[in-house]
Protein backbone atom coordinates (compact mmCIF):
# COMPACT_ATOMS: atom_id res chain seq x y z
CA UNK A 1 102.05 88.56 97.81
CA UNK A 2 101.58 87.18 94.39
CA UNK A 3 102.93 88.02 91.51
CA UNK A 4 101.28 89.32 88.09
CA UNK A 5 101.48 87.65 85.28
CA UNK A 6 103.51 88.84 82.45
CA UNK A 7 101.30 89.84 79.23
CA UNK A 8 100.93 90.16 75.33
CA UNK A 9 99.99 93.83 75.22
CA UNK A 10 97.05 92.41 72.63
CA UNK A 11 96.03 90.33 75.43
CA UNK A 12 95.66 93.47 78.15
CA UNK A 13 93.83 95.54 75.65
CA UNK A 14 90.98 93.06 75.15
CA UNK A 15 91.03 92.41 78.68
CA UNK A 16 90.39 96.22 79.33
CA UNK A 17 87.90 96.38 76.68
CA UNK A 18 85.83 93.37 78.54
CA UNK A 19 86.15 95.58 81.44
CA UNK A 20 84.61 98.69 79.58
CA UNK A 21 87.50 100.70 78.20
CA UNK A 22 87.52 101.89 74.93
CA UNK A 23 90.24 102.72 72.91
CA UNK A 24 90.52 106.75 72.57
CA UNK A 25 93.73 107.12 70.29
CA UNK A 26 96.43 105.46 68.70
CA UNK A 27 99.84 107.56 68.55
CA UNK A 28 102.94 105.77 67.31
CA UNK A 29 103.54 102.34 69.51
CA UNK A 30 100.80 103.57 72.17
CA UNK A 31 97.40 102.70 72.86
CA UNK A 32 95.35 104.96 74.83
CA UNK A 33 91.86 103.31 76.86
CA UNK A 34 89.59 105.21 78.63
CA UNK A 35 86.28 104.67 80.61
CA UNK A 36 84.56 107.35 82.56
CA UNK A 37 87.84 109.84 84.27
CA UNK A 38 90.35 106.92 84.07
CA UNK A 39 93.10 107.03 81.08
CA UNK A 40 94.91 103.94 80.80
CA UNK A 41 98.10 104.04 78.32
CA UNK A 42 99.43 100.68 76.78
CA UNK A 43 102.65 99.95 74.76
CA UNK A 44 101.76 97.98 71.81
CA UNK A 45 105.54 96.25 71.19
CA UNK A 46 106.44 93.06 69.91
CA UNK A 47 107.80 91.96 73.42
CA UNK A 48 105.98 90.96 76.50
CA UNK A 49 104.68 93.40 79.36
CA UNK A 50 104.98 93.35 82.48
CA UNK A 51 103.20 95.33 85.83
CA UNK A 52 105.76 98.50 85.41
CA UNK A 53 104.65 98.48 81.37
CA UNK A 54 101.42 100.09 81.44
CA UNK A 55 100.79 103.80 82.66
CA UNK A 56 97.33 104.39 84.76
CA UNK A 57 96.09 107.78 85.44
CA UNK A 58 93.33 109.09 87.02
């Protein structure tokens, strides 16, 4: 099994965007993406992310 990469959060927002996510809201350190029923959450921090960082829900 191979692993994922560890990410800027800058760098998994425009990645989402590409795939057709747009940002809904900004609260505090949190981005918030959504496209169609699925809500995608993303830490924007100064430190790297990694797989358990960002919050999926459907």
């Amino acid at each position: 099994m191979s692993k994922l990469p560890i990410l800027k959060s800058k760098d998994v927002v425009k990645a989402l965007e590409r795939l057709g996510f747009v940002i809904i809201r900004s609260k505090g350190s949190h981005l918030q993406l959504k496209r169609g029923n699925i809500l995608v959450t993303v830490p924007i921090h100064t430190f790297l992310l990694d797989k358990n960082s960002i919050n999926f829900k459907f």
